[in-house]
Structures are given as structure tokens and as C-alpha cells.
N, C-alpha and C. Protein backbone atom coordinates (compact mmCIF):
# COMPACT_ATOMS: atom_id res chain seq x y z
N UNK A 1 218.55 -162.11 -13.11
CA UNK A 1 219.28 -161.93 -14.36
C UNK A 1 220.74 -162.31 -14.16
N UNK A 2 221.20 -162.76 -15.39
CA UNK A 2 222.73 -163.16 -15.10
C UNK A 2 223.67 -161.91 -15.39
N UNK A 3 224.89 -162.27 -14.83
CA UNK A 3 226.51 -161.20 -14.59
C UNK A 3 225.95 -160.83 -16.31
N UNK A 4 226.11 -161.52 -17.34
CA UNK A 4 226.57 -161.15 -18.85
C UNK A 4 225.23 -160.60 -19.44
N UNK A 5 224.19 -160.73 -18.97
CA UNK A 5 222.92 -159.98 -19.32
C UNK A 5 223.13 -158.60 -18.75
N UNK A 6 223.45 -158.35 -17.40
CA UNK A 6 223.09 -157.38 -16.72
C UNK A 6 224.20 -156.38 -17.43
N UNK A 7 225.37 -157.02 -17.73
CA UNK A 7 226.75 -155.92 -18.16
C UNK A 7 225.99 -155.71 -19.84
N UNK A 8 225.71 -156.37 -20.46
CA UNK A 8 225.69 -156.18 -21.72
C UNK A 8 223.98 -154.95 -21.94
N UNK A 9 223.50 -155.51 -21.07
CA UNK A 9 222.21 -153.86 -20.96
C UNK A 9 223.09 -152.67 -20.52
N UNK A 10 223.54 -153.01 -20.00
CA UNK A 10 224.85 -151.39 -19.13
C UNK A 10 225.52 -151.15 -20.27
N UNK A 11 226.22 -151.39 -21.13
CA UNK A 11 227.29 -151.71 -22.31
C UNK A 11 226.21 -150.58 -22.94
N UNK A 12 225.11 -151.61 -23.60
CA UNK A 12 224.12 -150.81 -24.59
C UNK A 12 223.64 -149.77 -24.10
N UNK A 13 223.42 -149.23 -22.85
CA UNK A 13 222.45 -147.90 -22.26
C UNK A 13 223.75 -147.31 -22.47
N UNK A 14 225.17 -147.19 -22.31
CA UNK A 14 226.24 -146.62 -22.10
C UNK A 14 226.70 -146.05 -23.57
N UNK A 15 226.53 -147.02 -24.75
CA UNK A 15 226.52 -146.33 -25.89
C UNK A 15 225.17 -145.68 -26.59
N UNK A 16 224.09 -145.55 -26.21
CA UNK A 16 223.39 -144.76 -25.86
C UNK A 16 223.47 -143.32 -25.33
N UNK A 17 223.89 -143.36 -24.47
CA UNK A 17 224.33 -142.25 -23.97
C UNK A 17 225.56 -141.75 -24.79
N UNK A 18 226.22 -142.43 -25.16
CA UNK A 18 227.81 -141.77 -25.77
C UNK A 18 227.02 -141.06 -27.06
N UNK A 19 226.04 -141.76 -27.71
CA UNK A 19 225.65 -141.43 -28.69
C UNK A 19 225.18 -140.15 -28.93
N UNK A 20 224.47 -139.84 -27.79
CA UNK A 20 224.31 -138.30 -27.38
C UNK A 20 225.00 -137.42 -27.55
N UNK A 21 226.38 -138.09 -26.64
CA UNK A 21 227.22 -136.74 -26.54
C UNK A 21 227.44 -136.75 -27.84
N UNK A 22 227.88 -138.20 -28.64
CA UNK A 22 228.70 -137.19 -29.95
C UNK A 22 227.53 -136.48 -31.07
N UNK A 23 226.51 -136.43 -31.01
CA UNK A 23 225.41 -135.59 -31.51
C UNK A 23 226.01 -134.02 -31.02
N UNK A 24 226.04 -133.99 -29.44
CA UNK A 24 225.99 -132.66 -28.93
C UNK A 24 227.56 -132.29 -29.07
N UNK A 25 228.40 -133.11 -29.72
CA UNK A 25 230.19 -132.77 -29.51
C UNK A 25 229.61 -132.17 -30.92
N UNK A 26 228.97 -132.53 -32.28
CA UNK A 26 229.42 -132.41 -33.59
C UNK A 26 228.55 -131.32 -34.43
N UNK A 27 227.02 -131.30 -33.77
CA UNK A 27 226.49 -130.83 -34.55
C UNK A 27 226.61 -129.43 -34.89
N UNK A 28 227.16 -128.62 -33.52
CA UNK A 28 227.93 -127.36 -34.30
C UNK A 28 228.62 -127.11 -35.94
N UNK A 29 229.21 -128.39 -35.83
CA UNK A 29 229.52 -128.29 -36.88
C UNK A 29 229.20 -128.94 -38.41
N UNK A 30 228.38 -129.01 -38.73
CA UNK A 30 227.13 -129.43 -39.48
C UNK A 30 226.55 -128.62 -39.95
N UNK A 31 226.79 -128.38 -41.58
CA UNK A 31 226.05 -127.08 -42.27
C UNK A 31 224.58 -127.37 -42.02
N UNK A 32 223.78 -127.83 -41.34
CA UNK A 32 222.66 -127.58 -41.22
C UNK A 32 222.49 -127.94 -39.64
N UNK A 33 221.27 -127.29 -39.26
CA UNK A 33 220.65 -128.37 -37.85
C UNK A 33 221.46 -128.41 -36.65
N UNK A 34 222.01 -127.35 -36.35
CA UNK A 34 222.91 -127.12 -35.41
C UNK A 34 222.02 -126.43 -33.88
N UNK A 35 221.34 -125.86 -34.11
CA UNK A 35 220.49 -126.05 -32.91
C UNK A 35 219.45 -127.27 -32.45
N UNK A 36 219.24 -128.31 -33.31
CA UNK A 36 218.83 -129.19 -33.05
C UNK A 36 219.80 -130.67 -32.81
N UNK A 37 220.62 -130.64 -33.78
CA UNK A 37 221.43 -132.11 -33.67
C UNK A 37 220.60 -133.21 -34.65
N UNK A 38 220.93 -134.42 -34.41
CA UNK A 38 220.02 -134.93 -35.59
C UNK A 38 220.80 -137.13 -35.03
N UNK A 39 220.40 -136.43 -33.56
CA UNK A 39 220.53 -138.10 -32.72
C UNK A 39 219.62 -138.90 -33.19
N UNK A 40 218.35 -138.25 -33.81
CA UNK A 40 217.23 -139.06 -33.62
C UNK A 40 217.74 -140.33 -35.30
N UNK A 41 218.66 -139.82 -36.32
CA UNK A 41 218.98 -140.59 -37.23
C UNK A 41 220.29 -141.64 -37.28
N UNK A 42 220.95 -141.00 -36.10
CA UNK A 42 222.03 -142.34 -35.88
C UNK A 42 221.24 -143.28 -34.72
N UNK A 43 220.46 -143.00 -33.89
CA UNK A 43 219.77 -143.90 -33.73
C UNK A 43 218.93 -145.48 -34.33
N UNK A 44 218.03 -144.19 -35.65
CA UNK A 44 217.22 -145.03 -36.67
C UNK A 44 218.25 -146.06 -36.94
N UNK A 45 219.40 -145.54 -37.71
CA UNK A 45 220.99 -145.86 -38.11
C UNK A 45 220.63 -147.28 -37.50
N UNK A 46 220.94 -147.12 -36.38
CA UNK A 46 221.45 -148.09 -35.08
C UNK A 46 220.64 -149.36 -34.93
N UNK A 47 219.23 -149.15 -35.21
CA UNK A 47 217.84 -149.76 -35.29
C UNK A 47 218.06 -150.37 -36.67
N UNK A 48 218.15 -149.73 -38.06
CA UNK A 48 218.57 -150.59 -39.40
C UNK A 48 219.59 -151.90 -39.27
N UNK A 49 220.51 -151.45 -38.35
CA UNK A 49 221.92 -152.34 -38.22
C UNK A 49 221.01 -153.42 -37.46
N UNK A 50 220.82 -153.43 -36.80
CA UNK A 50 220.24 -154.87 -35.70
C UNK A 50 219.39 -155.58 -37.07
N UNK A 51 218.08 -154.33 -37.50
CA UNK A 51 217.29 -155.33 -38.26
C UNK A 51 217.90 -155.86 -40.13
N UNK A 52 219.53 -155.46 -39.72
CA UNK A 52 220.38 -155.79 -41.21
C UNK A 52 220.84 -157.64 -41.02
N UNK A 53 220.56 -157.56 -39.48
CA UNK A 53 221.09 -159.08 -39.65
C UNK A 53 222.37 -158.67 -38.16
N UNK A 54 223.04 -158.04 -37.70
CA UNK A 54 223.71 -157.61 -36.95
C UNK A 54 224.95 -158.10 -37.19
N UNK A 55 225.61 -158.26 -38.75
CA UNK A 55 226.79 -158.54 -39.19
C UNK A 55 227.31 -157.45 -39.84
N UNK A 56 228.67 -157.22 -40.14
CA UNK A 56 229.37 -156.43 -40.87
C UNK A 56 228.58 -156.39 -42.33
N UNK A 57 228.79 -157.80 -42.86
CA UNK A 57 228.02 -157.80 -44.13
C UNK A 57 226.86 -157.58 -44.22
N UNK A 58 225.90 -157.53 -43.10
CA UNK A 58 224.08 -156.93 -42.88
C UNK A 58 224.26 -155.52 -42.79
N UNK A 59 225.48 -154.61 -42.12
CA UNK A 59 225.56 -153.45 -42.22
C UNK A 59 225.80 -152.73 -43.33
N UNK A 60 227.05 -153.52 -44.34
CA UNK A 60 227.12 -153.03 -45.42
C UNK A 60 226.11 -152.83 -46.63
N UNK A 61 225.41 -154.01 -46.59
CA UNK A 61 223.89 -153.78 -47.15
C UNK A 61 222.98 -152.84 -46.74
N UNK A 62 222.61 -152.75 -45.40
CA UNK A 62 221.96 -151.37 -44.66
C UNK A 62 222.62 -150.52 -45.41
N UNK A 63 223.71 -150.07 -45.20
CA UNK A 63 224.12 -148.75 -45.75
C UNK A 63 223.86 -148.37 -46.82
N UNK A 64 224.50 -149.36 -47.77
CA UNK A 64 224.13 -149.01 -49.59
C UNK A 64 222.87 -148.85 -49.50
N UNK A 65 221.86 -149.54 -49.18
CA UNK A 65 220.30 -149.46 -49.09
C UNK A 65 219.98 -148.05 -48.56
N UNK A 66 220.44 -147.68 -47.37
CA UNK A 66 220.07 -146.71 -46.58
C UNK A 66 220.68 -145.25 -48.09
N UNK A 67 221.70 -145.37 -48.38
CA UNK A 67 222.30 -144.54 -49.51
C UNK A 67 221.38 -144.38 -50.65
N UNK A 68 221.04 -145.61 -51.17
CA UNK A 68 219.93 -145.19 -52.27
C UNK A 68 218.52 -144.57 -52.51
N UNK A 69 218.34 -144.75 -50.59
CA UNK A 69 216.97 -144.27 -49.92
C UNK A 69 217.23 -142.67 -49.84
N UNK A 70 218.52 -142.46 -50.24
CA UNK A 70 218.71 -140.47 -50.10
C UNK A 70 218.76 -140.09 -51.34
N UNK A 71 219.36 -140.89 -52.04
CA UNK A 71 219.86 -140.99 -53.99
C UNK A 71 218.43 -140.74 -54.37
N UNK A 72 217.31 -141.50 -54.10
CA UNK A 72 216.09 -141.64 -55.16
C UNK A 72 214.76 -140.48 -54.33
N UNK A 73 215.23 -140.51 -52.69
CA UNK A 73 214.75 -139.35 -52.69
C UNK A 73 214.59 -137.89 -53.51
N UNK A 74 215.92 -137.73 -53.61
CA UNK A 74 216.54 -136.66 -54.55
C UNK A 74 215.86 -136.57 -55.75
N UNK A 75 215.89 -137.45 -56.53
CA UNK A 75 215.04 -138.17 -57.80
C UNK A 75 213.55 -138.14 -58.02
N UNK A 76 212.77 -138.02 -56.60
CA UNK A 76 211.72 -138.25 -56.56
C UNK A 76 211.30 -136.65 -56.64
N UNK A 77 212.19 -135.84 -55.62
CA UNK A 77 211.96 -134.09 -55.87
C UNK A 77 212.03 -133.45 -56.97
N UNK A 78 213.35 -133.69 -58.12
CA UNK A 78 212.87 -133.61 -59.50
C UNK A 78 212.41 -133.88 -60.06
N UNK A 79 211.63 -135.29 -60.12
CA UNK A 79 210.52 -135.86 -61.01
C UNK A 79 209.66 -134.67 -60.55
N UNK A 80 208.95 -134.28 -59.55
CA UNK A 80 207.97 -134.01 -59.09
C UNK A 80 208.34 -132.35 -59.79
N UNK A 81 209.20 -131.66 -59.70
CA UNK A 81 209.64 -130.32 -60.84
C UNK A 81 208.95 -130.42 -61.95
N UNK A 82 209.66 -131.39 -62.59
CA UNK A 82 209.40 -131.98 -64.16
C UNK A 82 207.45 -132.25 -64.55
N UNK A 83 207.03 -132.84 -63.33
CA UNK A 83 205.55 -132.70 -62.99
C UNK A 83 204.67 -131.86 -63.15
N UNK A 84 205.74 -130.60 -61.92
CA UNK A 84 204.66 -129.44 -61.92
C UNK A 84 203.58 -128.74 -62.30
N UNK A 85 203.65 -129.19 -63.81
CA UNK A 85 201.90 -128.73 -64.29
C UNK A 85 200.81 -129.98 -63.69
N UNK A 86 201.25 -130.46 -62.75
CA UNK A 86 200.27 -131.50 -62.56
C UNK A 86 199.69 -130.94 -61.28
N UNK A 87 200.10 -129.82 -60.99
CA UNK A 87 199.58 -129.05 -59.40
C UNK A 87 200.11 -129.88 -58.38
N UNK A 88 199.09 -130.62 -57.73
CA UNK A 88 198.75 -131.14 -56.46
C UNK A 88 199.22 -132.90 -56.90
N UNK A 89 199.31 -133.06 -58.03
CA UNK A 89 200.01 -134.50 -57.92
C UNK A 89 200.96 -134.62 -58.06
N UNK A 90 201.81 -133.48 -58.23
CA UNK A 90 203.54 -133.46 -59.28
C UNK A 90 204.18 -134.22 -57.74
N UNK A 91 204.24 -134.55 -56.66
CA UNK A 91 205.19 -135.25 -55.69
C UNK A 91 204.73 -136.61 -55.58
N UNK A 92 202.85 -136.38 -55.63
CA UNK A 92 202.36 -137.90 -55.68
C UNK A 92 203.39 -138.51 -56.91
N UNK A 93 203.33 -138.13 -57.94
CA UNK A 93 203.81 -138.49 -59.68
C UNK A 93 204.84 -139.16 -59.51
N UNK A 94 205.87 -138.32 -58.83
CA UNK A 94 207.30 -138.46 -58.34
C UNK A 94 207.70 -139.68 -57.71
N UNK A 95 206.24 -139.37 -56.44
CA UNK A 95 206.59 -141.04 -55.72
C UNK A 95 206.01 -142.18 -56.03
N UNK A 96 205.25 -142.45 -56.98
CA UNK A 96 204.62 -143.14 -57.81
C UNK A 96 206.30 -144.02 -58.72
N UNK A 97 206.31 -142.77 -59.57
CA UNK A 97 207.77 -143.54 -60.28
C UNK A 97 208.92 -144.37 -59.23
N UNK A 98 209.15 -143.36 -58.88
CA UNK A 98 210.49 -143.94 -57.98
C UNK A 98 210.24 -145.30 -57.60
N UNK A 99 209.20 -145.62 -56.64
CA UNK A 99 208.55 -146.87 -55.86
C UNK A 99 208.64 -148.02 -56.54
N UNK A 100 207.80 -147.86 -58.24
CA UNK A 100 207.76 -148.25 -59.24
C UNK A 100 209.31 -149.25 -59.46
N UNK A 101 210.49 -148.45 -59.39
CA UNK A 101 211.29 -149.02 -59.58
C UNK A 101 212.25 -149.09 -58.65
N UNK A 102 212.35 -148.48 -57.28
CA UNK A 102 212.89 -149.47 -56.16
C UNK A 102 212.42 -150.62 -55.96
N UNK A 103 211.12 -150.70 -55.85
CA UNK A 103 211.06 -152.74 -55.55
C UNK A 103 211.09 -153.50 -56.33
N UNK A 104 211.68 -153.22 -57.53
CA UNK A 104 212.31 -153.70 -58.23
C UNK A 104 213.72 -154.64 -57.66
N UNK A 105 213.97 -153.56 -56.97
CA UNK A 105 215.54 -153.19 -56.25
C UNK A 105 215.79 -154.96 -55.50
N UNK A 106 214.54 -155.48 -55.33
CA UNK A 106 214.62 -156.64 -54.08
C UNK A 106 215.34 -157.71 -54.40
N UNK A 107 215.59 -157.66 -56.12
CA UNK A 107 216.05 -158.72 -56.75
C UNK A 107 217.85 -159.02 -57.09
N UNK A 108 218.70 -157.57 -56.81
CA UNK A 108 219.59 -156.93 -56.47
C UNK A 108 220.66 -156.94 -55.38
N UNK A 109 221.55 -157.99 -55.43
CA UNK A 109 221.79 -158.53 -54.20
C UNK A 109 222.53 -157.13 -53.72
N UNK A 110 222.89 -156.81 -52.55
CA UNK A 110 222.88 -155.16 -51.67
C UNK A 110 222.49 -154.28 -51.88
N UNK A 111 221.11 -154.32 -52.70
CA UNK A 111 220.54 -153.10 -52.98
C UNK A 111 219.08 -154.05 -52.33
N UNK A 112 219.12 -154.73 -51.72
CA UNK A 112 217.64 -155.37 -51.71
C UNK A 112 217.12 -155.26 -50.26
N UNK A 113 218.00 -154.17 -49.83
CA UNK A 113 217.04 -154.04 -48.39
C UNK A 113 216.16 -153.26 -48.25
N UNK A 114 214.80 -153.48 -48.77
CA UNK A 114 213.79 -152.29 -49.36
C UNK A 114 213.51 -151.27 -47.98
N UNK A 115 213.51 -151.89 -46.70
CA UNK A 115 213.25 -151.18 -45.17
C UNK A 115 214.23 -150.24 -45.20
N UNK A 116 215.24 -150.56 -45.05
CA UNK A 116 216.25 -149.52 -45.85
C UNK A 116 216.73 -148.70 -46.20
N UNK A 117 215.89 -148.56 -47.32
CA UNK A 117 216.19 -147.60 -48.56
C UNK A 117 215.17 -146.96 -48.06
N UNK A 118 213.51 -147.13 -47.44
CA UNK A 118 212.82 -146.51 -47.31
C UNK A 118 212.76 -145.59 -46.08
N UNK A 119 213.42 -146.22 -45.03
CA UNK A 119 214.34 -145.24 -43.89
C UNK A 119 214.86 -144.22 -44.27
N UNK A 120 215.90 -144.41 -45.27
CA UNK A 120 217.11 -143.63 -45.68
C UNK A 120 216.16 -142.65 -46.41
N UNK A 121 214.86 -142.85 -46.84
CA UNK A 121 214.01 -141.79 -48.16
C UNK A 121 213.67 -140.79 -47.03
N UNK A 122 212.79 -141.43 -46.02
CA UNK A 122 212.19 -141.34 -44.66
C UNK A 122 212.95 -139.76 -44.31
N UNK A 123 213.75 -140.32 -43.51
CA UNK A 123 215.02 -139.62 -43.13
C UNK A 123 215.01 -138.13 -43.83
N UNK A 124 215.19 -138.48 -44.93
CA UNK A 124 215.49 -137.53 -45.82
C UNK A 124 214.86 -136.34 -46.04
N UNK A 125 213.50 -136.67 -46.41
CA UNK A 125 212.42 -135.96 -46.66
C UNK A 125 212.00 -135.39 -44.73
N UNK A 126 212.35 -135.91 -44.05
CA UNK A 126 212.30 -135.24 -42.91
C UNK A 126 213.37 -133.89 -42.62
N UNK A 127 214.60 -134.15 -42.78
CA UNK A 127 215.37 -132.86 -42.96
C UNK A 127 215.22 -131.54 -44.25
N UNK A 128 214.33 -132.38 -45.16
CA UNK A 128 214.12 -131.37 -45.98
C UNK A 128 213.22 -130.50 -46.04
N UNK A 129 212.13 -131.17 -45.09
CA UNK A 129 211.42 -130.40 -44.61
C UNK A 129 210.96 -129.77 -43.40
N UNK A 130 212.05 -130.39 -42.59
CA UNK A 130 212.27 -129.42 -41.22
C UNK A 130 213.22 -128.89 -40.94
N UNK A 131 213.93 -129.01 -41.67
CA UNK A 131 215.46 -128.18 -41.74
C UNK A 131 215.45 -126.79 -41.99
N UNK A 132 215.64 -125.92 -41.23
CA UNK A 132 215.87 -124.65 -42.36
C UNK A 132 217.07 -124.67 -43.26
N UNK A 133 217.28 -124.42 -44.27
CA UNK A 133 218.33 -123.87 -45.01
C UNK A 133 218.68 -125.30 -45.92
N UNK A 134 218.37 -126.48 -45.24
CA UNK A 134 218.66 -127.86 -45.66
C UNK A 134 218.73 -127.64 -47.60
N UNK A 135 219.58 -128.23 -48.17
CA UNK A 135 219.53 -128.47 -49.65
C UNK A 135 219.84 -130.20 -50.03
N UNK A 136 220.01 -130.70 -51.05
CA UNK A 136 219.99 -131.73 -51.67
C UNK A 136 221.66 -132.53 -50.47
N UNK A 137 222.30 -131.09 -50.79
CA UNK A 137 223.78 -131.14 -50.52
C UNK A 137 223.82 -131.48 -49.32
N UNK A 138 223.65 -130.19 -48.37
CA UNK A 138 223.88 -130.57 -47.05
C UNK A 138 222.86 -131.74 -46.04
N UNK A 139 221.31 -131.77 -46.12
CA UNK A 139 220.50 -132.70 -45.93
C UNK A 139 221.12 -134.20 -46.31
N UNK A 140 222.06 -134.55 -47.58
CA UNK A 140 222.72 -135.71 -47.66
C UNK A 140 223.76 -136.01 -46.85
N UNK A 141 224.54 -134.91 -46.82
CA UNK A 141 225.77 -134.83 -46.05
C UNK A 141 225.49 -135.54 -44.37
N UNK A 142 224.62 -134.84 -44.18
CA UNK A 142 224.37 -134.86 -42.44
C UNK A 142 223.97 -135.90 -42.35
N UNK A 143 222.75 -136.53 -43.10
CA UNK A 143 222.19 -137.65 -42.80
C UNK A 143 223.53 -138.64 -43.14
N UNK A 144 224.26 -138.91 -44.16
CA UNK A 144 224.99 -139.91 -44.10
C UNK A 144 226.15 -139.96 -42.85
N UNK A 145 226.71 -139.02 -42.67
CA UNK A 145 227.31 -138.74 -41.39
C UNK A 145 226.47 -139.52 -40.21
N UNK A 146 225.22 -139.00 -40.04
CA UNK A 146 224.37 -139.49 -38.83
C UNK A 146 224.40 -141.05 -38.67
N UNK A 147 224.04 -141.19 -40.04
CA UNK A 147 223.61 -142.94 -40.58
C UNK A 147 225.24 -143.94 -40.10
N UNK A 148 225.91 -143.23 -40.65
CA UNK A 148 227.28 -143.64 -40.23
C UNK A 148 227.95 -143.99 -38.45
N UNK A 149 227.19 -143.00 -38.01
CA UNK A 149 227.25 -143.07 -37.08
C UNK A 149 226.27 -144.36 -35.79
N UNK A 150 225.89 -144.12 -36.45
CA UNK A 150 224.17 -145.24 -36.09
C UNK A 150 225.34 -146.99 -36.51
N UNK A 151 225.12 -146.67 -37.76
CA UNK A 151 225.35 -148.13 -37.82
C UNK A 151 226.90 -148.72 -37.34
N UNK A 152 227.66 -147.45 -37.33
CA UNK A 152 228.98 -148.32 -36.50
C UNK A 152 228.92 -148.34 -34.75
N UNK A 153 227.46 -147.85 -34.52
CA UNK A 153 227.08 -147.95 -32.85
C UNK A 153 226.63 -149.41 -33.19
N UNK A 154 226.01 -149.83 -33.89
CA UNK A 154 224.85 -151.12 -33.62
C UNK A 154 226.00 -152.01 -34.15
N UNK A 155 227.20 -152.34 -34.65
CA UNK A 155 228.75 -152.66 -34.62
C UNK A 155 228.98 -152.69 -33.23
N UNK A 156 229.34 -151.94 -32.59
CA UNK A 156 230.32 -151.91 -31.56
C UNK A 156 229.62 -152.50 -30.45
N UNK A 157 227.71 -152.50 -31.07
CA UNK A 157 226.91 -152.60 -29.83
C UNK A 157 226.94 -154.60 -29.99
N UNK A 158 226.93 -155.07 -30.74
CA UNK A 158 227.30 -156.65 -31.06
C UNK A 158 228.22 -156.88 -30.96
N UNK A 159 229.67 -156.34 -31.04
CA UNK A 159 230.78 -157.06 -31.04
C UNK A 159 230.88 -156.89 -29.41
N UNK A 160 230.20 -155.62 -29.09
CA UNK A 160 230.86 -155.56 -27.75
C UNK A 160 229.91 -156.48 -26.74
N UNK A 161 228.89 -156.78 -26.87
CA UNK A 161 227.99 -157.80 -26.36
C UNK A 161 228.58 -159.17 -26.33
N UNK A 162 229.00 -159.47 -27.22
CA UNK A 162 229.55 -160.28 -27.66
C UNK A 162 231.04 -161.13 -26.77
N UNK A 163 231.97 -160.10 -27.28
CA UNK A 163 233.07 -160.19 -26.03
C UNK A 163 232.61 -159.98 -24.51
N UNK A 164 231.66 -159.32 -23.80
CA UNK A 164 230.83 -159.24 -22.79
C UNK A 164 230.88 -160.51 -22.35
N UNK A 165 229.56 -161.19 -23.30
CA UNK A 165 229.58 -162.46 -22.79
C UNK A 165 230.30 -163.14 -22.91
N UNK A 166 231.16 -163.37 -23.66
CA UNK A 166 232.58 -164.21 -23.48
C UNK A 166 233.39 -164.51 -22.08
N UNK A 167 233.45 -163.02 -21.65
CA UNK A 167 234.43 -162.80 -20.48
C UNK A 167 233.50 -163.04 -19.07
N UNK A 168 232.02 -162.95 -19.54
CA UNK A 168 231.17 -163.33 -18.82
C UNK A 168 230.67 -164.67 -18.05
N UNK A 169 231.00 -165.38 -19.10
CA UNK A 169 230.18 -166.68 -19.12
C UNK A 169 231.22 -167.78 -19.07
């Protein structure tokens, strides 16, 4: 393997690891999920950014995408209220609509990263239902924080690859 391969895997395992700590520096303070942390979504984060295209402007799309994937979550839990006499389908109902008109979404220039948005739903519905105490409020809060975090790693993880090999090669 070459000098600029071998530094730029070290680079990436190294923010990896940083990524950790700042999970374990922050999540104290995080109205929710403080005995757990919630690495496993600036990760995902991190994973959206590469498959955004690995540009500023592929991130900024991730994000809004990843944002609307928490927005219509939200949307999909009150439809499914509004449902309720439907028993056992009022969430199917919910996610029926929503779907309906996110892929819609594809036609939408920065709203058209349907992987995305469906991460960001993903995500969501995972803290809401493994979270204790989690609400609309704080479950958004954290995750965008997390997400934020993710995608300015998979940033730093290209630019810094980047200059790597420069100084490398």
C-alpha cells in the first residue's frame, strides 16, 4: 500500500474514534439518551454524506433530505392519531400517506434525496421508540445534533483525505 493510502485509513479510523469521544463528551447533556449516547446516528450521518456525493453541496442536500425524513416522520404519527378508529392500521394509514407524497419529493431539486429522508424517518422512529422519555421535541433535537455531527465528520473525512494525498503524493 502507498504513504497516502496508508495515512488517509489512519486519518479516517482516527475520526472514528474522535467521533466516539464526542458522543461520550456530549451526551450527558442531551434531554434524552444519556445513558446510551446516540454514535450510532452521526455515524449513519457520516455514511449519508459519502453516499450524498462527498461534496459540500451533496451534504447540504443530505441534510435538508435527512430534515424532512424527521418533519414527515412527525406527520406520519399524527396521521396515524387522526386514524385511530382504524385499530391496527391507523400507523400502516399514516405511512401509506406520507410515502404517497415523499416520492413525489424526487422531482424537487434538494429535497430529492429519497435515501435520505428515509434514514432521517429511520432514525427517528428508532429514538421514539427506544428512547425513554423521547418526544417529537427532544427525539428531533438529538437526532439533528447527531446528524450534524455525522455529516461534518464525512466533510472533514474528504477534505482531509484529500489534503493527505496532496502532501502525500
Amino acid at each position: 500500500m502507498d504513504k497516502s493510502r496508508v495515512a488517509g485509513i489512519a486519518f479516517t479510523a482516527l475520526l472514528a474514534f474522535l467521533i466516539v469521544c464526542v458522543d461520550q463528551s456530549i451526551k450527558q447533556f442531551m434531554p434524552i439518551g444519556a445513558e446510551g449516547g446516540f454514535t450510532y446516528i452521526a455515524f449513519i450521518a457520516w455514511a449519508v454524506y459519502f453516499f450524498s456525493g462527498c461534496t459540500l453541496q451533496g451534504g447540504v442536500k443530505a441534510a435538508i433530505a435527512y430534515t424532512l425524513g424527521i418533519t414527515f416522520s412527525i406527520v406520519i404519527v399524527l396521521l396515524a392519531g387522526l386514524f385511530g378508529a382504524a385499530g391496527y392500521f391507523a400507523l400502516p394509514l399514516g405511512v401509506f400517506v406520507v410515502v404517497n407524497i415523499v416520492l413525489n419529493f424526487d422531482k424537487i431539486p434538494y429535497c430529492d434525496l429519497i435515501p435520505a429522508l428515509f434514514i432521517g424517518s429511520g432514525c427517528f422512529f428508532g429514538i421514539m421508540t427506544y428512547v425513554p422519555d423521547a418526544t417529537f421535541g427532544t427525539a428531533a433535537c438529538v437526532e439533528l445534533i447527531y446528524a450534524f455531527i455525522g455529516f461534518t465528520f464525512g466533510w472533514i473525512t474528504i477534505t482531509g483525505r484529500g489534503l493527505i494525498d496532496k502532501a502525500l503524493k
